[in-house]
C-alpha atoms as a PDB file:
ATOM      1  CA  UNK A   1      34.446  16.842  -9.923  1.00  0.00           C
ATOM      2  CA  UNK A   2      32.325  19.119  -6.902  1.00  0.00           C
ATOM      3  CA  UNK A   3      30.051  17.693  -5.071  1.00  0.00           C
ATOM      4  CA  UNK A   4      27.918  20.666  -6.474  1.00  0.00           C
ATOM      5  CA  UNK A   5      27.749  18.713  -9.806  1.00  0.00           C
ATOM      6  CA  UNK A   6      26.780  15.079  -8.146  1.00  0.00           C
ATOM      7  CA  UNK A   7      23.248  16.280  -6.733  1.00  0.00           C
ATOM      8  CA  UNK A   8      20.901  13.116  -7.796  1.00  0.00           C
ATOM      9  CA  UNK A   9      17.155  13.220  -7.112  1.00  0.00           C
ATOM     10  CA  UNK A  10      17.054  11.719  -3.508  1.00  0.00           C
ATOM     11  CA  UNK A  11      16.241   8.052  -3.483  1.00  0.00           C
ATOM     12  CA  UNK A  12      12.999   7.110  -1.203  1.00  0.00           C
ATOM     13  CA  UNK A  13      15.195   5.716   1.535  1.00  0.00           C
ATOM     14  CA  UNK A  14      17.150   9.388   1.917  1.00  0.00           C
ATOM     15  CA  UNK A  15      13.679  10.648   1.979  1.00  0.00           C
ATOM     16  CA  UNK A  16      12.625   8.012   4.448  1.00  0.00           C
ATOM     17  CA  UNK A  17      15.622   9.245   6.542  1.00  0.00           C
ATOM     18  CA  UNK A  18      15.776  12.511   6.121  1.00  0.00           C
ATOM     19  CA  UNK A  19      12.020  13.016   7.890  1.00  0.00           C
ATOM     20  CA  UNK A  20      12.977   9.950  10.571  1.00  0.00           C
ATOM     21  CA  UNK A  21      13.808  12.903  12.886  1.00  0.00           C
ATOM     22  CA  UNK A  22      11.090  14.474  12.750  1.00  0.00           C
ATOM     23  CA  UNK A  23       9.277  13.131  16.043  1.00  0.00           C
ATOM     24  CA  UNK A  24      12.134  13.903  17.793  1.00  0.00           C
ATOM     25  CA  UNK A  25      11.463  17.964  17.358  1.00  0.00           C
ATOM     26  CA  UNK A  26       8.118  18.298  18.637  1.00  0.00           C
ATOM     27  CA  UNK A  27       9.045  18.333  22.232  1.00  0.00           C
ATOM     28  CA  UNK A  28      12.114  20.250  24.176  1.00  0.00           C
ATOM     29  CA  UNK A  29      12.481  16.914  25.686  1.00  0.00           C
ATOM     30  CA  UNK A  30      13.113  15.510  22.745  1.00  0.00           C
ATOM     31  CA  UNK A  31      15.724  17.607  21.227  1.00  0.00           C
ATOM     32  CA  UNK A  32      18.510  16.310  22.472  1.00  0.00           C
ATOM     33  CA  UNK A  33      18.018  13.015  20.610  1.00  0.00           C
ATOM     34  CA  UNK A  34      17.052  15.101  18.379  1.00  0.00           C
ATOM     35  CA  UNK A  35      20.881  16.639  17.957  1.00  0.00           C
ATOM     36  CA  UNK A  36      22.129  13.185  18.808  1.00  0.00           C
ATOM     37  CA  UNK A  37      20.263  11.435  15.464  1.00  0.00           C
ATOM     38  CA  UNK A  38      20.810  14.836  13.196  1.00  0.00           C
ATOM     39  CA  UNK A  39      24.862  15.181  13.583  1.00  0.00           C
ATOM     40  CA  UNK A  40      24.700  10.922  13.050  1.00  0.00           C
ATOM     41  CA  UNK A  41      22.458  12.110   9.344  1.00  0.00           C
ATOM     42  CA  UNK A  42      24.608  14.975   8.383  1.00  0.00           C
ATOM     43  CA  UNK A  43      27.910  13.261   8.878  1.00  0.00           C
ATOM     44  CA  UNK A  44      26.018  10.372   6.446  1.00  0.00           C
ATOM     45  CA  UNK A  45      25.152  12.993   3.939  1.00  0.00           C
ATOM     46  CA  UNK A  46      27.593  14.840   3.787  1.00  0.00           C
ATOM     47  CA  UNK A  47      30.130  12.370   3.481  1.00  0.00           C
ATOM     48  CA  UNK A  48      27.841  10.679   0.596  1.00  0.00           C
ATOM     49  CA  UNK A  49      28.313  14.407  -1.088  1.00  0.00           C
ATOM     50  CA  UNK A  50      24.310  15.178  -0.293  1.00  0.00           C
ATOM     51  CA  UNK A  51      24.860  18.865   0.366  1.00  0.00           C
ATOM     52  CA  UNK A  52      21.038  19.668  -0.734  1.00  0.00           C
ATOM     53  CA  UNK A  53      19.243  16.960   1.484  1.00  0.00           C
ATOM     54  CA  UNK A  54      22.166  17.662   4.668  1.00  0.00           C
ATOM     55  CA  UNK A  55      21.118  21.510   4.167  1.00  0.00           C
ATOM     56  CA  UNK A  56      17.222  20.799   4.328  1.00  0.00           C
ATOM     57  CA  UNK A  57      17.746  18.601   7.445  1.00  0.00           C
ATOM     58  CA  UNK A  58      19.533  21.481   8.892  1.00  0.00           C
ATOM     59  CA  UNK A  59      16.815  24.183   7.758  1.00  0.00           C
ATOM     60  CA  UNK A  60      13.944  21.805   9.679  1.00  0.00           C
ATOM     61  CA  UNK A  61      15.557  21.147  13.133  1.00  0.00           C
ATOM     62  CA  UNK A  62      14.092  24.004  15.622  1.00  0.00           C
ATOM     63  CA  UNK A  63      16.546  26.640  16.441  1.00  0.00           C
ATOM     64  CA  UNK A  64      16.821  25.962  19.813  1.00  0.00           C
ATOM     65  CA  UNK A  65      18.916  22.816  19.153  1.00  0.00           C
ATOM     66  CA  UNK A  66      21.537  25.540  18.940  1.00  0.00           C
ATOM     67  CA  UNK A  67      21.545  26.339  22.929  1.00  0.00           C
ATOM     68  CA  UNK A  68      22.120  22.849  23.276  1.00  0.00           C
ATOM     69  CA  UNK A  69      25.994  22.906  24.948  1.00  0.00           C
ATOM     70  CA  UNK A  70      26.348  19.286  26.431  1.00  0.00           C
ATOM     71  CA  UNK A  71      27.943  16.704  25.317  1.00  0.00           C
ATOM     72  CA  UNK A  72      30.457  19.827  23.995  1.00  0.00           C
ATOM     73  CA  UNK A  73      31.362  17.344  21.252  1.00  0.00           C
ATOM     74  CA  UNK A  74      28.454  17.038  19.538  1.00  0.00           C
ATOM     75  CA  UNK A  75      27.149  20.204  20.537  1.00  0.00           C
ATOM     76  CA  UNK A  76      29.893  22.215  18.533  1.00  0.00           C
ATOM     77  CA  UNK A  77      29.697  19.362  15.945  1.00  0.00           C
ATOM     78  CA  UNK A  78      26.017  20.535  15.467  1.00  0.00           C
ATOM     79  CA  UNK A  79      27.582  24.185  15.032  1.00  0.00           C
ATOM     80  CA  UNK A  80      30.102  23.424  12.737  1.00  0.00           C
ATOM     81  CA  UNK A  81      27.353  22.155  10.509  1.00  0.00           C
ATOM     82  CA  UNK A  82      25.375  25.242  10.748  1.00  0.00           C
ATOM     83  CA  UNK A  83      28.444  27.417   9.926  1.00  0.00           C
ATOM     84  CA  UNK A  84      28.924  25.148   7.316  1.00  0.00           C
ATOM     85  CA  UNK A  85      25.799  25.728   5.139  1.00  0.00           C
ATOM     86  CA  UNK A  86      25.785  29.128   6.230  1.00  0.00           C
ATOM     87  CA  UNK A  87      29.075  29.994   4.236  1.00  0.00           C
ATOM     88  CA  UNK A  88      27.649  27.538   1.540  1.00  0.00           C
ATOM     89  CA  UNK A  89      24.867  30.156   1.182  1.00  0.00           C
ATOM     90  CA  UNK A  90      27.145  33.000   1.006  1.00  0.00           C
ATOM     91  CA  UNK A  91      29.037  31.682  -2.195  1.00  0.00           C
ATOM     92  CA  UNK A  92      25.870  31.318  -3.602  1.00  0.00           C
ATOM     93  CA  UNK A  93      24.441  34.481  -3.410  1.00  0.00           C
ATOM     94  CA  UNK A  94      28.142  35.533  -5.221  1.00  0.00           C
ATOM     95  CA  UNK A  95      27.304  33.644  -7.437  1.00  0.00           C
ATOM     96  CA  UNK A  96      23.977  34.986  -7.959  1.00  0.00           C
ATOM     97  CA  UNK A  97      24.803  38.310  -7.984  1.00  0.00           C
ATOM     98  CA  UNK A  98      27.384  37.481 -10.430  1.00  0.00           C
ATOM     99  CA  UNK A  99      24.955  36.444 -12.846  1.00  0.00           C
ATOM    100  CA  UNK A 100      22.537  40.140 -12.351  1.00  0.00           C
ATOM    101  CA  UNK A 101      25.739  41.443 -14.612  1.00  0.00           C
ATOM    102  CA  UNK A 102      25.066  42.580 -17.794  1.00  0.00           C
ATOM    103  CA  UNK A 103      26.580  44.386 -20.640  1.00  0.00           C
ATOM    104  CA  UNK A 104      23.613  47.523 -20.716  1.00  0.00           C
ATOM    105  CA  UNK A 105      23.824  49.067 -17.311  1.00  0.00           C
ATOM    106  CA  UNK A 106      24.076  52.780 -17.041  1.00  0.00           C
ATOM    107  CA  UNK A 107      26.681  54.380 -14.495  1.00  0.00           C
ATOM    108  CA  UNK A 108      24.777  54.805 -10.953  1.00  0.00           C
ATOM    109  CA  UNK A 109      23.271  50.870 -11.629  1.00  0.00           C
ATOM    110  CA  UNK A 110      26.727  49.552 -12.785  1.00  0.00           C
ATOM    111  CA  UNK A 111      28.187  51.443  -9.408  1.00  0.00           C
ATOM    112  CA  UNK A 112      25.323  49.285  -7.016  1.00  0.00           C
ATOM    113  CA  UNK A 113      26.001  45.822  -8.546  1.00  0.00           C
ATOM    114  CA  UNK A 114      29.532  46.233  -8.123  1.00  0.00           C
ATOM    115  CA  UNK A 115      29.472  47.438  -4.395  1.00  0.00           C
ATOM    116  CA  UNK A 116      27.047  44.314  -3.465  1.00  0.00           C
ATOM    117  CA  UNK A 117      29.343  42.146  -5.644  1.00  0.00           C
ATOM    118  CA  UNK A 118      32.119  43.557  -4.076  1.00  0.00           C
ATOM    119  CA  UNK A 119      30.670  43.183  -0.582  1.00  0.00           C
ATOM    120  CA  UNK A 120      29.153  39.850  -1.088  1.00  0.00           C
ATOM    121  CA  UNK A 121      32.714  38.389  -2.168  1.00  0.00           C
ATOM    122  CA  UNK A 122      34.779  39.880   1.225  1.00  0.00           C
ATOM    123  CA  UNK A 123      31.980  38.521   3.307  1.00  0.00           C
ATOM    124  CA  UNK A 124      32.447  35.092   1.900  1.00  0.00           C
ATOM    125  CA  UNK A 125      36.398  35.761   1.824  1.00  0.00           C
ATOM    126  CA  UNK A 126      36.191  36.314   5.464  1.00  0.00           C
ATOM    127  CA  UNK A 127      33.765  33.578   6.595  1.00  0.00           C
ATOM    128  CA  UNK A 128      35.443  30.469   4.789  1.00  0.00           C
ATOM    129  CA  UNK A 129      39.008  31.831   5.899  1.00  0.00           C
ATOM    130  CA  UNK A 130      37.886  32.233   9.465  1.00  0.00           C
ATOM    131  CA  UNK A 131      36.500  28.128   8.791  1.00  0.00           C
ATOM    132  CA  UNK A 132      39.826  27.188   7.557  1.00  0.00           C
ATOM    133  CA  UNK A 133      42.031  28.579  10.327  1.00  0.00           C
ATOM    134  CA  UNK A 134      39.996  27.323  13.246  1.00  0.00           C
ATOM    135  CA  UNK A 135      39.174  23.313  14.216  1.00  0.00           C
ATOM    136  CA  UNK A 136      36.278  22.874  11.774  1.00  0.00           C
ATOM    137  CA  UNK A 137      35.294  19.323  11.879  1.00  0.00           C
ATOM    138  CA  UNK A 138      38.232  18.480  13.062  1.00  0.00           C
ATOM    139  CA  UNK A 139      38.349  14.503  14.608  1.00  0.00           C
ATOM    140  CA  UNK A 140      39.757  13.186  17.658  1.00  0.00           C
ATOM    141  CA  UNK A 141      42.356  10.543  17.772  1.00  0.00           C
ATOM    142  CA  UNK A 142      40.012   7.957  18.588  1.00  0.00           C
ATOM    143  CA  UNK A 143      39.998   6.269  15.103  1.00  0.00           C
ATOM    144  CA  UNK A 144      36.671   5.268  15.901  1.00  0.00           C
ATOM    145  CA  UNK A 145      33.376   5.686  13.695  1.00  0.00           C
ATOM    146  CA  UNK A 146      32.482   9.044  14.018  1.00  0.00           C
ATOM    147  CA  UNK A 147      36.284  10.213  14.101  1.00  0.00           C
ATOM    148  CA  UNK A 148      36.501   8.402  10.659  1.00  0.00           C
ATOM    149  CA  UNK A 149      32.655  10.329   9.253  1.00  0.00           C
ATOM    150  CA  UNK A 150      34.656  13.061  10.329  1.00  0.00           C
ATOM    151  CA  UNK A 151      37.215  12.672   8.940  1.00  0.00           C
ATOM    152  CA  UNK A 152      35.410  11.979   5.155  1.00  0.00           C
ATOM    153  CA  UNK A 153      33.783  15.317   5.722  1.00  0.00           C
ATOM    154  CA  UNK A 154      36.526  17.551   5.782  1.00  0.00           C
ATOM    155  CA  UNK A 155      38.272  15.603   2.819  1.00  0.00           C
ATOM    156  CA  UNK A 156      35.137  16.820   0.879  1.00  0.00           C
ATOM    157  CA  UNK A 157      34.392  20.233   1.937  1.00  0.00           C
ATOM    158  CA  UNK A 158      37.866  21.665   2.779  1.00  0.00           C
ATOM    159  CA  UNK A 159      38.696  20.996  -0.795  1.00  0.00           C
ATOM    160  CA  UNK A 160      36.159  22.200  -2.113  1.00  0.00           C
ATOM    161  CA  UNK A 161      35.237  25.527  -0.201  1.00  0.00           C
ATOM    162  CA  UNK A 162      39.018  26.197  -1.301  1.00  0.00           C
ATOM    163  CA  UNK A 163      38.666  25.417  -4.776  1.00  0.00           C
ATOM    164  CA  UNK A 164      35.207  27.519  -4.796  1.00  0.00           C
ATOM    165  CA  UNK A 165      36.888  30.362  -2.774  1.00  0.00           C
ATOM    166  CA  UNK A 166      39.731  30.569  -5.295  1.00  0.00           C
ATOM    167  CA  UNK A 167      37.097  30.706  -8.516  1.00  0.00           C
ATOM    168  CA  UNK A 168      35.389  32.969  -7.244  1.00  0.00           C
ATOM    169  CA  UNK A 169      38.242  35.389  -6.536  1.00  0.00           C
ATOM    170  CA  UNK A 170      39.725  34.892 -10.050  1.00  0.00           C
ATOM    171  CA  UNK A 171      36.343  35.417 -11.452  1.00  0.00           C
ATOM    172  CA  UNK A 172      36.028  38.285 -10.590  1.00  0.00           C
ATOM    173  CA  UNK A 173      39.920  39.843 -10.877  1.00  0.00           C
ATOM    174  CA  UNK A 174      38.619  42.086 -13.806  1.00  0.00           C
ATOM    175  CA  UNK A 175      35.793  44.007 -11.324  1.00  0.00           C
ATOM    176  CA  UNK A 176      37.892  43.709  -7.953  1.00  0.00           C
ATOM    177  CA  UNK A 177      41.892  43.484  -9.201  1.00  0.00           C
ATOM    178  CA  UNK A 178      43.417  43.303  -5.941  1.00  0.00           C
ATOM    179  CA  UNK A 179      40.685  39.772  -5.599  1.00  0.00           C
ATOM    180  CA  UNK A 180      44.099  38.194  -7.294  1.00  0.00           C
ATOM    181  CA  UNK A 181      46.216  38.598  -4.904  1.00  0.00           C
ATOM    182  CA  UNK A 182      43.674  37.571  -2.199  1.00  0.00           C
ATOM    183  CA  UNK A 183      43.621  34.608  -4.317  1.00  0.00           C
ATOM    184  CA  UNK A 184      47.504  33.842  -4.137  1.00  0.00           C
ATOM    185  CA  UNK A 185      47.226  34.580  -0.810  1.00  0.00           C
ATOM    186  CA  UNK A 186      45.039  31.590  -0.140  1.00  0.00           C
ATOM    187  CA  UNK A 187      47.664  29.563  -1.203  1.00  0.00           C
ATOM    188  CA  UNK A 188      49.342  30.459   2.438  1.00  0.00           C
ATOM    189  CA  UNK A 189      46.941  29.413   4.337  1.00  0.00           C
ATOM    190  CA  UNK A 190      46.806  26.411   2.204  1.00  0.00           C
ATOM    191  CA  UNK A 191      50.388  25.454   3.075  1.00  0.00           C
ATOM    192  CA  UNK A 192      49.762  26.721   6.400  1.00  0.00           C
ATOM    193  CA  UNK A 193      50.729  23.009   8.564  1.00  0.00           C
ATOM    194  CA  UNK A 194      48.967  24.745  11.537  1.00  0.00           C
ATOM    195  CA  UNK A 195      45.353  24.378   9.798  1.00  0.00           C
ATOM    196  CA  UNK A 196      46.169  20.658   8.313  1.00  0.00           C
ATOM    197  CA  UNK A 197      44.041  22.006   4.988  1.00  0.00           C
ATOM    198  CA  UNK A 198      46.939  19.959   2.680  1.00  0.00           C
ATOM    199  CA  UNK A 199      46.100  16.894   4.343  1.00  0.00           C
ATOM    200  CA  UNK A 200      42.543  17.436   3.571  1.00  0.00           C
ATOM    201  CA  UNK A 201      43.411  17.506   0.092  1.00  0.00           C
ATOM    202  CA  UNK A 202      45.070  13.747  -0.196  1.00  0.00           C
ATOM    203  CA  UNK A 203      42.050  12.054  -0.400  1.00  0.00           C
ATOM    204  CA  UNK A 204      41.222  10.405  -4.014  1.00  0.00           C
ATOM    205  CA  UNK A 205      44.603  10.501  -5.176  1.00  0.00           C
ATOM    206  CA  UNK A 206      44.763  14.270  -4.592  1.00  0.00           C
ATOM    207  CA  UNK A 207      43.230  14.351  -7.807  1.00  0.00           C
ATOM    208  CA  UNK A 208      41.532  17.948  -5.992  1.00  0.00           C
ATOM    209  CA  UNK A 209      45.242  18.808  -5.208  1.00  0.00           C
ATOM    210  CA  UNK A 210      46.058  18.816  -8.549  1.00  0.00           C
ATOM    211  CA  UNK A 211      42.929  20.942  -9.480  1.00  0.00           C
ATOM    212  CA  UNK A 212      43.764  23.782  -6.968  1.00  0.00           C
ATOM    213  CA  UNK A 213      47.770  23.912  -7.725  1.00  0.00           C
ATOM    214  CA  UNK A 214      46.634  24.334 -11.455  1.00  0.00           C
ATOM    215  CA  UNK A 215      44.174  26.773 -10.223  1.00  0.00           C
ATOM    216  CA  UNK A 216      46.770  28.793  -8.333  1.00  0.00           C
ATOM    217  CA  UNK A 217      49.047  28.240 -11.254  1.00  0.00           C
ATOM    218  CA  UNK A 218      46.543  30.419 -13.564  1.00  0.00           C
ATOM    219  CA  UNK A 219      45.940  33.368 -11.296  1.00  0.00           C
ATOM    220  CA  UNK A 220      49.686  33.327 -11.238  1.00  0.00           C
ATOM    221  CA  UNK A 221      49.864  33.426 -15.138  1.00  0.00           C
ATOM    222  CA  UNK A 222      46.596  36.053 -14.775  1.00  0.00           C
ATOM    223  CA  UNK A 223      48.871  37.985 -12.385  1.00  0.00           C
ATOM    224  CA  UNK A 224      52.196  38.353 -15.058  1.00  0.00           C
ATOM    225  CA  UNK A 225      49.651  38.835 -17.928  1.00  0.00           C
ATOM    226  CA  UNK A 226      47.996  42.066 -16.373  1.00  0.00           C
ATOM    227  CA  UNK A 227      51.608  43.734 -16.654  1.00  0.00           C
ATOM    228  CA  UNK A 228      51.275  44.374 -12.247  1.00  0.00           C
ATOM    229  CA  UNK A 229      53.813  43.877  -9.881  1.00  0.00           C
ATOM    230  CA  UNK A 230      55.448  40.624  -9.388  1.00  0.00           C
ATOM    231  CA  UNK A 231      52.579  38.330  -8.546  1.00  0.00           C
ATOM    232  CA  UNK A 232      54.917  36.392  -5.792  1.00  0.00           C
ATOM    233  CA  UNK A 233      55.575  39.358  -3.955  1.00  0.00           C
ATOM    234  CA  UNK A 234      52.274  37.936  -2.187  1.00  0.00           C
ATOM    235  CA  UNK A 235      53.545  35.228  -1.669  1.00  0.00           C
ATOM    236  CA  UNK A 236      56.659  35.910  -0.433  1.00  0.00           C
ATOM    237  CA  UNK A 237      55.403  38.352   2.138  1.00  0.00           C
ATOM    238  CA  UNK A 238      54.456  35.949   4.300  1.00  0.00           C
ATOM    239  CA  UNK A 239      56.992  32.956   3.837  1.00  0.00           C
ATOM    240  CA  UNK A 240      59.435  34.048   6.273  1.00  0.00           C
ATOM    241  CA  UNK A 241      56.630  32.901   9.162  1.00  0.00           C
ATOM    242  CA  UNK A 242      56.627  29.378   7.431  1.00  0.00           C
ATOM    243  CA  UNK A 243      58.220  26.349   7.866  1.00  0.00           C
ATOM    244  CA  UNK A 244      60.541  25.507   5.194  1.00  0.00           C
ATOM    245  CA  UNK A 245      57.808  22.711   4.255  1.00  0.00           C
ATOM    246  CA  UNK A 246      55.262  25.120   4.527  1.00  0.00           C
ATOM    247  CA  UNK A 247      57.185  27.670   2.410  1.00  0.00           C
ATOM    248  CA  UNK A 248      58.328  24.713  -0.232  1.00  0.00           C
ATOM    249  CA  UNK A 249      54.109  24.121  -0.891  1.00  0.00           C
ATOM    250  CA  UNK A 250      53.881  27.691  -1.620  1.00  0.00           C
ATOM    251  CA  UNK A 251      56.826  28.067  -4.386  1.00  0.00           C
ATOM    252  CA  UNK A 252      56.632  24.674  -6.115  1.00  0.00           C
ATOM    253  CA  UNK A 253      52.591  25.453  -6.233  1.00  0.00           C
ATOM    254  CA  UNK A 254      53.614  28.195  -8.215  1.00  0.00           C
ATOM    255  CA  UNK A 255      56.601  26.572 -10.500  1.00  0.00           C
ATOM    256  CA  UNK A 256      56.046  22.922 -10.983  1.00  0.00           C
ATOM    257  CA  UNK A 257      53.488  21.120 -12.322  1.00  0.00           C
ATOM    258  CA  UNK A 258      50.306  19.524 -10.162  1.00  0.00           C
ATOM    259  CA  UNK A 259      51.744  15.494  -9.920  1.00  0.00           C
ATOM    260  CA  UNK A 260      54.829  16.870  -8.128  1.00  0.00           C
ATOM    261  CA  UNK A 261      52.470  17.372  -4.990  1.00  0.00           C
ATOM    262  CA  UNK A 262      50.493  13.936  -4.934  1.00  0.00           C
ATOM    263  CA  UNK A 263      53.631  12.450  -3.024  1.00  0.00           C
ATOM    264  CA  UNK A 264      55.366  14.165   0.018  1.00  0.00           C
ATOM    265  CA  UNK A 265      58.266  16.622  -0.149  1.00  0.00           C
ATOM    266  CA  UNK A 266      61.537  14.920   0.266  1.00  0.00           C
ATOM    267  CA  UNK A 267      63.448  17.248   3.328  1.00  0.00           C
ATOM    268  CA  UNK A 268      67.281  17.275   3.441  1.00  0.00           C
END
């Protein structure tokens, strides 16, 4: 399931924890225990799925924590988190604005929802792409502690800004048609090996593999139902810069069913 569904009323002890910093943010001499002790809580959070209470830690630490450049490690740790939750705010104001449709609207105030629908969407399109093909959260090869929160973190949200990027351009296929081929074109960058994204996906069984591939599998279906051109032609655009791994993911996301990809592809 999404972390988005798993929000519990936070126990006294996240409470407790979640204000712990606060003594440390008074004072510019403080803050850089300050950064130190809030990328050690957000990598807890977030890897115990606590988007809301990692997202008001983030929203209390003075902005100035973002000059901050040394140690580089945890400084553009501290970054990552704030690009993060600021894409997380982007899907939901899609989201939102998805939900000011309805079925009375005359012409001119059907024409303004769709263009800040329509904007809303390519601005989140572009943001959680640009986080997906760069070295977001990415660990060392340390194998140490923070290497493995790291780690747990990307297993989470990779997955699931995916998943939620790929709803949310089906969703709205009927406003913005050509959102379904942005859609299957996820699916490259998916199999991309250069971003490690499938990896990302093994955790739990791939149980969230399975949920994409299926998802990918019904735009495709969406794609041959709406009587368009072939919906691989998307696809197959770009698989001639692939790996023949790479290019493998792609088709057998679109042909086979979700179990074949919980094991690795078998090369000869």
């Amino acid at each position: 399931p999404s972390v988005i569904a798993l929000q519990a009323t936070p126990s006294d002890v996240e409470l407790l924890l979640l204000r712990s910093i606060e003594w440390t943010t008074f004072e510019d001499g403080t803050h850089d225990t300050a950064l130190e002790q809030a990328t050690v809580i957000l990598r807890y959070f977030l890897g115990a799925g606590r988007v809301s209470l990692a997202k008001n830690l983030v929203e209390m630490l003075p902005r100035e924590l973002a000059s901050i450049d040394q140690p580089e490690e945890r400084a553009t740790e501290y970054l990552h988190y704030r690009q993060f939750f600021t894409i997380w705010d982007s899907l939901d104001r899609v989201v939102e604005c998805q939900s000011l449709e309805v079925s009375i609207m005359n012409r001119d105030t059907r024409a303004a929802w769709l263009s800040d629908y329509t904007g809303l969407i390519d601005h989140a399109y572009d943001a959680v792409v640009k986080l997906l093909t760069s070295d977001w959260m990415m660990p060392d090869e340390t194998g140490d502690r923070r290497s493995r929160e790291l780690t747990r973190v990307r297993q989470i949200y990779v997955p699931e800004l995916i998943l939620r990027l790929h709803v949310m351009l089906y969703a709205s296929r009927e406003h913005v048609p050509e959102n379904l081929k942005c859609a299957l074109e996820l699916a490259n960058i998916v199999a991309d090996s250069r971003y490690k994204l499938y990896d990302d996906f093994l955790h739990l069984d791939g149980r969230r593999l399975g949920e994409y591939l299926d998802a990918v599998r019904r735009a495709t279906i969406a794609g041959l139902e709406g009587g368009g051109s072939d919906p691989f032609k998307v696809i197959l655009l770009h698989i001639c810069s692939l790996s023949l791994r790479d290019a493998l993911a792609v088709i057998m996301a679109l042909l086979m069913g979700c179990e074949v990809f919980a094991r690795p592809f078998p090369l000869t």
